[in-house]
PDB file of N, CA and C in Angstrom:
ATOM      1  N   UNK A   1       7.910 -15.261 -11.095  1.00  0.00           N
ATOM      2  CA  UNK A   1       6.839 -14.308 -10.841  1.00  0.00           C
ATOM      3  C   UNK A   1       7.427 -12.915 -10.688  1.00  0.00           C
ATOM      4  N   UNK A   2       6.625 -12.067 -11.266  1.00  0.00           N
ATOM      5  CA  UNK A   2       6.764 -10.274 -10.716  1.00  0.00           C
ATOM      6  C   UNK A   2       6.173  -9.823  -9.677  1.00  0.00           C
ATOM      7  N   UNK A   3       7.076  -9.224  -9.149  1.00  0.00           N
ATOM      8  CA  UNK A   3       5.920  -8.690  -8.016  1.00  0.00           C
ATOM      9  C   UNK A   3       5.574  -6.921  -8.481  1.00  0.00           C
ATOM     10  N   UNK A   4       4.508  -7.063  -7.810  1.00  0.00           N
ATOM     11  CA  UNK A   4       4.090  -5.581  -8.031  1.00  0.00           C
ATOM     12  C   UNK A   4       2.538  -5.087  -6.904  1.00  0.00           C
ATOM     13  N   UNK A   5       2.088  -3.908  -7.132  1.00  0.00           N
ATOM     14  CA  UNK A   5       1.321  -3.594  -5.807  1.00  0.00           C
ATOM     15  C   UNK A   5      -0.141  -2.711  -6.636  1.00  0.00           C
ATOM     16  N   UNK A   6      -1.263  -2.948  -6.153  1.00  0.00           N
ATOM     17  CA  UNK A   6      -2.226  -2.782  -6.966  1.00  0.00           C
ATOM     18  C   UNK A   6      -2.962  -2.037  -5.456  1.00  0.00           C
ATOM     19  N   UNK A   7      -3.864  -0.933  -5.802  1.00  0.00           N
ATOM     20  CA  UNK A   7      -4.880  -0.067  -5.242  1.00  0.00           C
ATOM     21  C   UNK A   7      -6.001  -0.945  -5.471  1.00  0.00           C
ATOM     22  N   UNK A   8      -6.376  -1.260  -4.491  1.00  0.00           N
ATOM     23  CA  UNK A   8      -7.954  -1.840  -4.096  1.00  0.00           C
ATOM     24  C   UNK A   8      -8.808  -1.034  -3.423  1.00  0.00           C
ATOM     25  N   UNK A   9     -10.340  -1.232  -3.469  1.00  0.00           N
ATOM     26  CA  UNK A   9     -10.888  -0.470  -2.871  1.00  0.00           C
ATOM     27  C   UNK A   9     -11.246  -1.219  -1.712  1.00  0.00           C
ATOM     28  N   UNK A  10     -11.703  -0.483  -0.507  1.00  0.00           N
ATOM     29  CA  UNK A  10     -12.166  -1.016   0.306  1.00  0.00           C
ATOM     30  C   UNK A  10     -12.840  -2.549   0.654  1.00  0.00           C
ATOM     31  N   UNK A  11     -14.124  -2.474  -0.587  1.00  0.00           N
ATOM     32  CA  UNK A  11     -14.677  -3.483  -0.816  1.00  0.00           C
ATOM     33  C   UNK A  11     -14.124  -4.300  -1.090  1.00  0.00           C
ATOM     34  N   UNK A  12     -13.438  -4.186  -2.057  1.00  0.00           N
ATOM     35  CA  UNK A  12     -12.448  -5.401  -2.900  1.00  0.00           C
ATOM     36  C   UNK A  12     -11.706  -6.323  -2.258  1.00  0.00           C
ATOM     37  N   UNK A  13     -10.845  -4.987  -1.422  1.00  0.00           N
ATOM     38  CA  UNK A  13      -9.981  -6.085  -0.139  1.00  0.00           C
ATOM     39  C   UNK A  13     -11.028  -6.620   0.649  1.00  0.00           C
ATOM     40  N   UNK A  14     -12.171  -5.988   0.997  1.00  0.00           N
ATOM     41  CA  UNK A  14     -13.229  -6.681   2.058  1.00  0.00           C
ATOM     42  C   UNK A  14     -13.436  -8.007   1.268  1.00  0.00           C
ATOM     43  N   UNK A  15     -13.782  -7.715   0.327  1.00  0.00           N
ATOM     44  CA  UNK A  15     -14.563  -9.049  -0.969  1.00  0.00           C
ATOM     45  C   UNK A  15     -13.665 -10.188  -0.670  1.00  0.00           C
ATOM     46  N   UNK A  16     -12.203  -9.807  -1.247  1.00  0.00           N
ATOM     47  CA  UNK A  16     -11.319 -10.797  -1.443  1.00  0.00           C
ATOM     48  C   UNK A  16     -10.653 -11.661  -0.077  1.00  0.00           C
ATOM     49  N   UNK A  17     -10.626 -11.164   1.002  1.00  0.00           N
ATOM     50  CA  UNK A  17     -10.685 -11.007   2.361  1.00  0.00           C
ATOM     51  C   UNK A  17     -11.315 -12.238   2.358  1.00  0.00           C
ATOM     52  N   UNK A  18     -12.353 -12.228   2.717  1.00  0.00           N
ATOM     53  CA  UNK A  18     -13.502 -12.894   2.642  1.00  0.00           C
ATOM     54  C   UNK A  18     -13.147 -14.042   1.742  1.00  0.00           C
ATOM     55  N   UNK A  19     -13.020 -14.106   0.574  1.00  0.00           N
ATOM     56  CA  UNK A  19     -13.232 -14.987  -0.643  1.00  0.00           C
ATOM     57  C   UNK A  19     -11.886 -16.258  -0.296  1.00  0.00           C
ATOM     58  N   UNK A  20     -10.873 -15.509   0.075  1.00  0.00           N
ATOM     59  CA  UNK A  20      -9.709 -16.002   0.497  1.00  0.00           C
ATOM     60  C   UNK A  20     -10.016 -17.203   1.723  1.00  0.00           C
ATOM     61  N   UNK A  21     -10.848 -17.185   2.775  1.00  0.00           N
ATOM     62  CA  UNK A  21     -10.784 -17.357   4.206  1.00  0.00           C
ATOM     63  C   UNK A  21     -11.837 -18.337   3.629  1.00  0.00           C
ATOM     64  N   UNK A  22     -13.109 -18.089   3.243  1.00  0.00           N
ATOM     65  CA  UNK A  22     -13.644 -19.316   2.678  1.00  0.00           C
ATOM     66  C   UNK A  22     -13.030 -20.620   1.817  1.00  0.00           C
ATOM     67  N   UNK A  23     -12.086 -19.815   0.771  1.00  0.00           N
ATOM     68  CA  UNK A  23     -11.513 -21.141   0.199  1.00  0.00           C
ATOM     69  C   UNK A  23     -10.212 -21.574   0.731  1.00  0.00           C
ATOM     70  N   UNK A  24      -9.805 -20.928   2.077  1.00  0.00           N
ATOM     71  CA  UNK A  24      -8.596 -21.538   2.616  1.00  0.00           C
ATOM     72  C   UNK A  24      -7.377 -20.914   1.863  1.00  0.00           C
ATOM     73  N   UNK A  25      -7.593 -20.223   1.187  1.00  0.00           N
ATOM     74  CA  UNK A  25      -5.977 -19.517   0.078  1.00  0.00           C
ATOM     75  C   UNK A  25      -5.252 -18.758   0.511  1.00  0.00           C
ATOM     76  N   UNK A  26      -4.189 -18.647  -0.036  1.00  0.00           N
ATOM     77  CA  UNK A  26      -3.949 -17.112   0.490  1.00  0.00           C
ATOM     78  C   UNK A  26      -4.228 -16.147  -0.625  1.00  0.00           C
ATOM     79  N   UNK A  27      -4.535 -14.520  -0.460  1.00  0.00           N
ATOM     80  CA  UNK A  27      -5.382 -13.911  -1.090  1.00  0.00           C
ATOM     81  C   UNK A  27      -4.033 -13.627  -2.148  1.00  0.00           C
ATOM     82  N   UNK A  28      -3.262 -13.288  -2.188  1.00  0.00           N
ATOM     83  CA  UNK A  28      -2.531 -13.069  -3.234  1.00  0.00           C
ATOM     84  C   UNK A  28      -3.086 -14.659  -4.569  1.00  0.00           C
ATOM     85  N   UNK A  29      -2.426 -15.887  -4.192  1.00  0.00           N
ATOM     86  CA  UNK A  29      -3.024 -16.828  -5.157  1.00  0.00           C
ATOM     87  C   UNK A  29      -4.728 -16.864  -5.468  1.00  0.00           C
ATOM     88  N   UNK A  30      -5.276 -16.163  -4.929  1.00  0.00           N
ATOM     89  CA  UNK A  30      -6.694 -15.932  -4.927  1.00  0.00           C
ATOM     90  C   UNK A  30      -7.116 -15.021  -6.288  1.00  0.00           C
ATOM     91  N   UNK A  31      -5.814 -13.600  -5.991  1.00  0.00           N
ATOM     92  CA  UNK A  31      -6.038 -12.429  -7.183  1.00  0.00           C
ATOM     93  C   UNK A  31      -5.298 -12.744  -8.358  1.00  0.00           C
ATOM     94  N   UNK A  32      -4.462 -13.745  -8.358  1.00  0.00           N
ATOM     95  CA  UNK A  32      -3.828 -14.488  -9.547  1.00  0.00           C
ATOM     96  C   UNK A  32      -4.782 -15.171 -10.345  1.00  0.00           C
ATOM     97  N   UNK A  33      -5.359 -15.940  -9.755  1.00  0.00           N
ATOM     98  CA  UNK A  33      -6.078 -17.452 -10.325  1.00  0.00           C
ATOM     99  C   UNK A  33      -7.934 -16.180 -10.699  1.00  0.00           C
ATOM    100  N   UNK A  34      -7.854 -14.905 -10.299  1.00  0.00           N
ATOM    101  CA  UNK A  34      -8.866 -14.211 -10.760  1.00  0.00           C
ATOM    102  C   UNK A  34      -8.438 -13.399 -11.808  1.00  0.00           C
ATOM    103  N   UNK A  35      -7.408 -13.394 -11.821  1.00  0.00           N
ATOM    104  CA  UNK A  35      -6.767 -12.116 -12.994  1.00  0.00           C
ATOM    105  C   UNK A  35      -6.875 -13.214 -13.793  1.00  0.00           C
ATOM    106  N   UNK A  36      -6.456 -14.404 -13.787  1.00  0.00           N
ATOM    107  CA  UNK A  36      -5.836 -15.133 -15.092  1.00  0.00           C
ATOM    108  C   UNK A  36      -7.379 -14.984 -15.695  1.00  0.00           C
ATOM    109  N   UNK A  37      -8.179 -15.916 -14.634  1.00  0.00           N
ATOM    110  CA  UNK A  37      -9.434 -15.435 -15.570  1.00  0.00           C
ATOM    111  C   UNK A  37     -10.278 -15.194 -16.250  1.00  0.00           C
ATOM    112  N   UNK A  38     -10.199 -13.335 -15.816  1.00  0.00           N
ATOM    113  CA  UNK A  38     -10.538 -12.586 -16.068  1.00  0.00           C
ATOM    114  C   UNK A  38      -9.870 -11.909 -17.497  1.00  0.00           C
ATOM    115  N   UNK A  39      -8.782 -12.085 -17.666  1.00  0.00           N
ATOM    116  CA  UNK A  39      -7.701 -12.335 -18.676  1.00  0.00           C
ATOM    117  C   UNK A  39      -7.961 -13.467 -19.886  1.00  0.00           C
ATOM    118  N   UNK A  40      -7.990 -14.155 -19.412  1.00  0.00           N
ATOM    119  CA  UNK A  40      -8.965 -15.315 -20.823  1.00  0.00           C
ATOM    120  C   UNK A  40      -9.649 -15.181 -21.185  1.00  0.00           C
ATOM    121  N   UNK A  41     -11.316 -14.597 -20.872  1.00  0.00           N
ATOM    122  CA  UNK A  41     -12.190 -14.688 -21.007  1.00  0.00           C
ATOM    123  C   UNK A  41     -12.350 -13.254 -21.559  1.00  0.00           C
ATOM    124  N   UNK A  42     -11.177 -11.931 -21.640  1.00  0.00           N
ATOM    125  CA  UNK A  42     -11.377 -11.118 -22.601  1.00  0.00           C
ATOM    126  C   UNK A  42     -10.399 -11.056 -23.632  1.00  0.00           C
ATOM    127  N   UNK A  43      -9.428 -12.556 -23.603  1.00  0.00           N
ATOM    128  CA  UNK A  43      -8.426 -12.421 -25.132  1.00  0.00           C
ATOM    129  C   UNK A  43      -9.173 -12.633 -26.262  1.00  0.00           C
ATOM    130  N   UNK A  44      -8.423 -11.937 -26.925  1.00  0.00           N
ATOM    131  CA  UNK A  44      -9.327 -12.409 -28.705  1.00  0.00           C
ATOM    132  C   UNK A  44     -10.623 -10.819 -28.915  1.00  0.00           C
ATOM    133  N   UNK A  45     -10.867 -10.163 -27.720  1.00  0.00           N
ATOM    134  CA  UNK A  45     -11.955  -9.694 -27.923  1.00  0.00           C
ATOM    135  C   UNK A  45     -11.319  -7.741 -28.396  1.00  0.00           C
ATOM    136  N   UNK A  46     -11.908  -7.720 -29.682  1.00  0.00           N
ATOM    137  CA  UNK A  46     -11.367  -6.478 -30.407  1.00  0.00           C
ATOM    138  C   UNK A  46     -11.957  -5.511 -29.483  1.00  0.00           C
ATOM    139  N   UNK A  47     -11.188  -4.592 -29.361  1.00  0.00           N
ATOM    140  CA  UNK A  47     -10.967  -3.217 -28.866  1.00  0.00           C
ATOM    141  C   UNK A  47     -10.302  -2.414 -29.291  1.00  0.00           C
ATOM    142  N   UNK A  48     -10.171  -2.365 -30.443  1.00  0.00           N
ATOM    143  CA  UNK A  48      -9.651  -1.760 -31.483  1.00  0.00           C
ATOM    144  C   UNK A  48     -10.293  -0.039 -31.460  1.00  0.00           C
ATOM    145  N   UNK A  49      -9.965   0.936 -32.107  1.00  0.00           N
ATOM    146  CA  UNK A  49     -10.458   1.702 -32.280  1.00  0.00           C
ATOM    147  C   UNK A  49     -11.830   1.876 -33.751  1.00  0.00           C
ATOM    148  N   UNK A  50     -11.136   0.748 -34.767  1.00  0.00           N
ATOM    149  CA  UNK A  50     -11.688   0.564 -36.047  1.00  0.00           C
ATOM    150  C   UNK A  50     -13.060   0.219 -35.402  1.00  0.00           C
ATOM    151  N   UNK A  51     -13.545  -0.765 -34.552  1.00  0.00           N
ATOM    152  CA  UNK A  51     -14.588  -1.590 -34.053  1.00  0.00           C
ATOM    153  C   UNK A  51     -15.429  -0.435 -32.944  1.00  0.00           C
ATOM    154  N   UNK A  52     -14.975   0.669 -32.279  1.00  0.00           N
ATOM    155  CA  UNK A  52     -15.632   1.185 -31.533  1.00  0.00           C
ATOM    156  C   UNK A  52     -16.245   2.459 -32.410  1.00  0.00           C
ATOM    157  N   UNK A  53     -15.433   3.119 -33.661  1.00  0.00           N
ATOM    158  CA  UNK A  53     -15.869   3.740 -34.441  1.00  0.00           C
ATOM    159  C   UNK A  53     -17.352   2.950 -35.409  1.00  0.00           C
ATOM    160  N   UNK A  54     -16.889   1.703 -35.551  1.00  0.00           N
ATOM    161  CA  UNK A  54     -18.415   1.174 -36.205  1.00  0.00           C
ATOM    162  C   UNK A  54     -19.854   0.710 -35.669  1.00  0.00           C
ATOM    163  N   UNK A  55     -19.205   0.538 -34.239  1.00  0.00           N
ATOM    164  CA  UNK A  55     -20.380   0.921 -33.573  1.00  0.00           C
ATOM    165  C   UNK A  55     -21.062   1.811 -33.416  1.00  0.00           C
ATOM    166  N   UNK A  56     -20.407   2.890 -33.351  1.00  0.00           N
ATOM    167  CA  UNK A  56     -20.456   4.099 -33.014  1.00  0.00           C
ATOM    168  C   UNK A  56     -21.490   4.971 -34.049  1.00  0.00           C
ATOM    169  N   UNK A  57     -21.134   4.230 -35.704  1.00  0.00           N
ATOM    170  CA  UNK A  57     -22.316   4.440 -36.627  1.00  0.00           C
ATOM    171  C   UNK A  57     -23.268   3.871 -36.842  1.00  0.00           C
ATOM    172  N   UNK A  58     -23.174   2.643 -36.198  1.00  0.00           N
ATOM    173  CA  UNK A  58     -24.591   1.707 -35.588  1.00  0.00           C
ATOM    174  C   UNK A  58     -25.711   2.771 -35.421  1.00  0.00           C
ATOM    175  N   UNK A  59     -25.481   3.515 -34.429  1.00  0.00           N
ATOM    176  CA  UNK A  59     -26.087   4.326 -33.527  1.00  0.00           C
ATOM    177  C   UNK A  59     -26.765   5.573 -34.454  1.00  0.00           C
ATOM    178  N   UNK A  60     -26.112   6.289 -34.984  1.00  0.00           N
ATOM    179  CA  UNK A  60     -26.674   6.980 -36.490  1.00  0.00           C
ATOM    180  C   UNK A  60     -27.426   7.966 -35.866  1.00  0.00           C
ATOM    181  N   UNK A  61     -26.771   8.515 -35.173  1.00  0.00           N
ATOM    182  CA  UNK A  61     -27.606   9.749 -34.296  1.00  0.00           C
ATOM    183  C   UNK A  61     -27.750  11.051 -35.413  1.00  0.00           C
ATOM    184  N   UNK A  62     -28.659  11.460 -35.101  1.00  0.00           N
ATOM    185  CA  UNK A  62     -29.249  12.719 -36.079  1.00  0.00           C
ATOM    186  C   UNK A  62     -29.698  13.452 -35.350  1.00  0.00           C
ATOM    187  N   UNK A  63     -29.771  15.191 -35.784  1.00  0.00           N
ATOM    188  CA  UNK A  63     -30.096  16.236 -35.312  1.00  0.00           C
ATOM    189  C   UNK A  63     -29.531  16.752 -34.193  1.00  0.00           C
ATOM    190  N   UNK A  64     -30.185  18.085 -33.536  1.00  0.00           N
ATOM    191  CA  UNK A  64     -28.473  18.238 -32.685  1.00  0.00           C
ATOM    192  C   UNK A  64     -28.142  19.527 -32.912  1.00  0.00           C
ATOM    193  N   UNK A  65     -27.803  20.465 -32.962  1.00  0.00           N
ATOM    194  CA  UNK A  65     -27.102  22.179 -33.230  1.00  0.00           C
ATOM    195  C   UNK A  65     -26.720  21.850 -34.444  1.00  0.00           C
ATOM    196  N   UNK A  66     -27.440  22.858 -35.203  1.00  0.00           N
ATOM    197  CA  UNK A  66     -26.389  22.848 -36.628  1.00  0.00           C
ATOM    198  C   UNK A  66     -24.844  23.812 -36.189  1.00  0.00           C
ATOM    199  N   UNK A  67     -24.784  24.567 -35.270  1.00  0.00           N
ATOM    200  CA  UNK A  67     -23.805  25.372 -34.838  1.00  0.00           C
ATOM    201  C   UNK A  67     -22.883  24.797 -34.230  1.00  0.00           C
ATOM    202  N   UNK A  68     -22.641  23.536 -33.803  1.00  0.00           N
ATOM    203  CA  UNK A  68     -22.395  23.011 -32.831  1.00  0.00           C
ATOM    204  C   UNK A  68     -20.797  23.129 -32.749  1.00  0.00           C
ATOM    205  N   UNK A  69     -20.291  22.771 -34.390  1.00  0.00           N
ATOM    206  CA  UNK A  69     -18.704  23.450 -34.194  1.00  0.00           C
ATOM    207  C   UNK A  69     -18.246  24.795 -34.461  1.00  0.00           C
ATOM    208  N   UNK A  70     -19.209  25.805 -34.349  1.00  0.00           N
ATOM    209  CA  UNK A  70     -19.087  27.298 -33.803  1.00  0.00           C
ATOM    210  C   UNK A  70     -19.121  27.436 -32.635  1.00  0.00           C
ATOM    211  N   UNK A  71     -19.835  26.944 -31.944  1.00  0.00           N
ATOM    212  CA  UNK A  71     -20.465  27.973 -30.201  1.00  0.00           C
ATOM    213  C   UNK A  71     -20.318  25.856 -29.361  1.00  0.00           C
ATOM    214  N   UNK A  72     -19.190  25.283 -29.940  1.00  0.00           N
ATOM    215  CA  UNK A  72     -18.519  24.101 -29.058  1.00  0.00           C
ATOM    216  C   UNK A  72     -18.672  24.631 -27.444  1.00  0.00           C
ATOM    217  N   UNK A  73     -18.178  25.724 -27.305  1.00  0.00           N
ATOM    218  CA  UNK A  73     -17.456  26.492 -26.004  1.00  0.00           C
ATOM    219  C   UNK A  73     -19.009  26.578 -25.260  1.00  0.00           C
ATOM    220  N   UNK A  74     -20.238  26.839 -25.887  1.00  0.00           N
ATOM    221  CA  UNK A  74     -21.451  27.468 -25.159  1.00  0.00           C
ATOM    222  C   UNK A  74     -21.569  25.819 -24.565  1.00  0.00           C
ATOM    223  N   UNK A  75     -22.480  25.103 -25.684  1.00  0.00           N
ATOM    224  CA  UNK A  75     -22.287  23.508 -25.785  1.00  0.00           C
ATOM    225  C   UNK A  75     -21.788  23.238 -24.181  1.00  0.00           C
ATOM    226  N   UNK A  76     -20.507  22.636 -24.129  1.00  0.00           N
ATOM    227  CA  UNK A  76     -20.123  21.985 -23.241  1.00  0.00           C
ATOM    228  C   UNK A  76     -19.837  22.768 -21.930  1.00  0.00           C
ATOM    229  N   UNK A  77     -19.498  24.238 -22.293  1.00  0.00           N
ATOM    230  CA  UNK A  77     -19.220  24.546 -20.284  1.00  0.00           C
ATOM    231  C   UNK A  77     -20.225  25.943 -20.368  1.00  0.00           C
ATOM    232  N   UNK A  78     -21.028  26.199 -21.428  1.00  0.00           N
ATOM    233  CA  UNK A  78     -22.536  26.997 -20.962  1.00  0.00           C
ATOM    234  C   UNK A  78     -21.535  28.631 -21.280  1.00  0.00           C
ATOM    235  N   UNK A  79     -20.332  28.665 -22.493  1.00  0.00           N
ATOM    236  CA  UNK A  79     -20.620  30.180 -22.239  1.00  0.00           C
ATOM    237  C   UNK A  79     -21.521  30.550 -23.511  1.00  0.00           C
ATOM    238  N   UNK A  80     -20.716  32.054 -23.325  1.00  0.00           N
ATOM    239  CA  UNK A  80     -21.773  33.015 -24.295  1.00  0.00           C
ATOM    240  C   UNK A  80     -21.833  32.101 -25.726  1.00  0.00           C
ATOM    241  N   UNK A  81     -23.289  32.188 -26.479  1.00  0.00           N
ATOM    242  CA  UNK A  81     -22.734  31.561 -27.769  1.00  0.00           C
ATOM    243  C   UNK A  81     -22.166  32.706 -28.970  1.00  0.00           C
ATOM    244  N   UNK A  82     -21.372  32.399 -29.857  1.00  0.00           N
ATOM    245  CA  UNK A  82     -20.656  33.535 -30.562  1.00  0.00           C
ATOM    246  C   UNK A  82     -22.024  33.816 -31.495  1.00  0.00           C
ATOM    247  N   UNK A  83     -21.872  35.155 -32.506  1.00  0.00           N
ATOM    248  CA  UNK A  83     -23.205  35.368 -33.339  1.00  0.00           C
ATOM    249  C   UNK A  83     -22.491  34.879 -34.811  1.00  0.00           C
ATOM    250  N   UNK A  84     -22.771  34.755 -35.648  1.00  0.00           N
ATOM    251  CA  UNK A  84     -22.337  34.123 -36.621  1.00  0.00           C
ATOM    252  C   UNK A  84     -23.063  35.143 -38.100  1.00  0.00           C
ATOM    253  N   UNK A  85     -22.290  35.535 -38.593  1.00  0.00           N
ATOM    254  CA  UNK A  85     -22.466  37.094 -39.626  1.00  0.00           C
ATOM    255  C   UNK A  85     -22.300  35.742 -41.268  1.00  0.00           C
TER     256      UNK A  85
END
């Protein structure tokens, strides 16, 4: 085994706390036997970039600023928009 040290939130340790004391474990073999899993049950599953891009045209969004890659800067943090000659 590796050891290593993971940030939990409050809850989590509360959760697991808990989850541990009910099934008698100790919580470390508790977050093992949940990672594993949690770990199986997302192998095999694409996350690819190819697969989030084709979703992504699923969606087929239309309309929108025709300017939008001129005045990007107004768009996202509200400044001036440029005038366009």
């Amino acid at each position: 085994m590796v050891r290593t040290q993971v940030y939990l939130t409050e809850e989590q340790h509360k959760t697991l706390t808990h989850l541990a004391k009910v099934r008698n474990q100790p919580m470390a073999e508790l977050v093992r036997e949940l990672l594993a899993k949690g770990l199986h049950e997302n192998v095999g599953k694409d996350i690819s970039g190819k697969t989030a891009m084709k979703n992504l045209f699923k969606i087929r969004a239309t309309g929108g600023p025709t300017d939008l890659s001129t005045n990007l800067d107004h768009y996202l943090y509200g400044g001036p928009k440029k005038q366009v000659i």
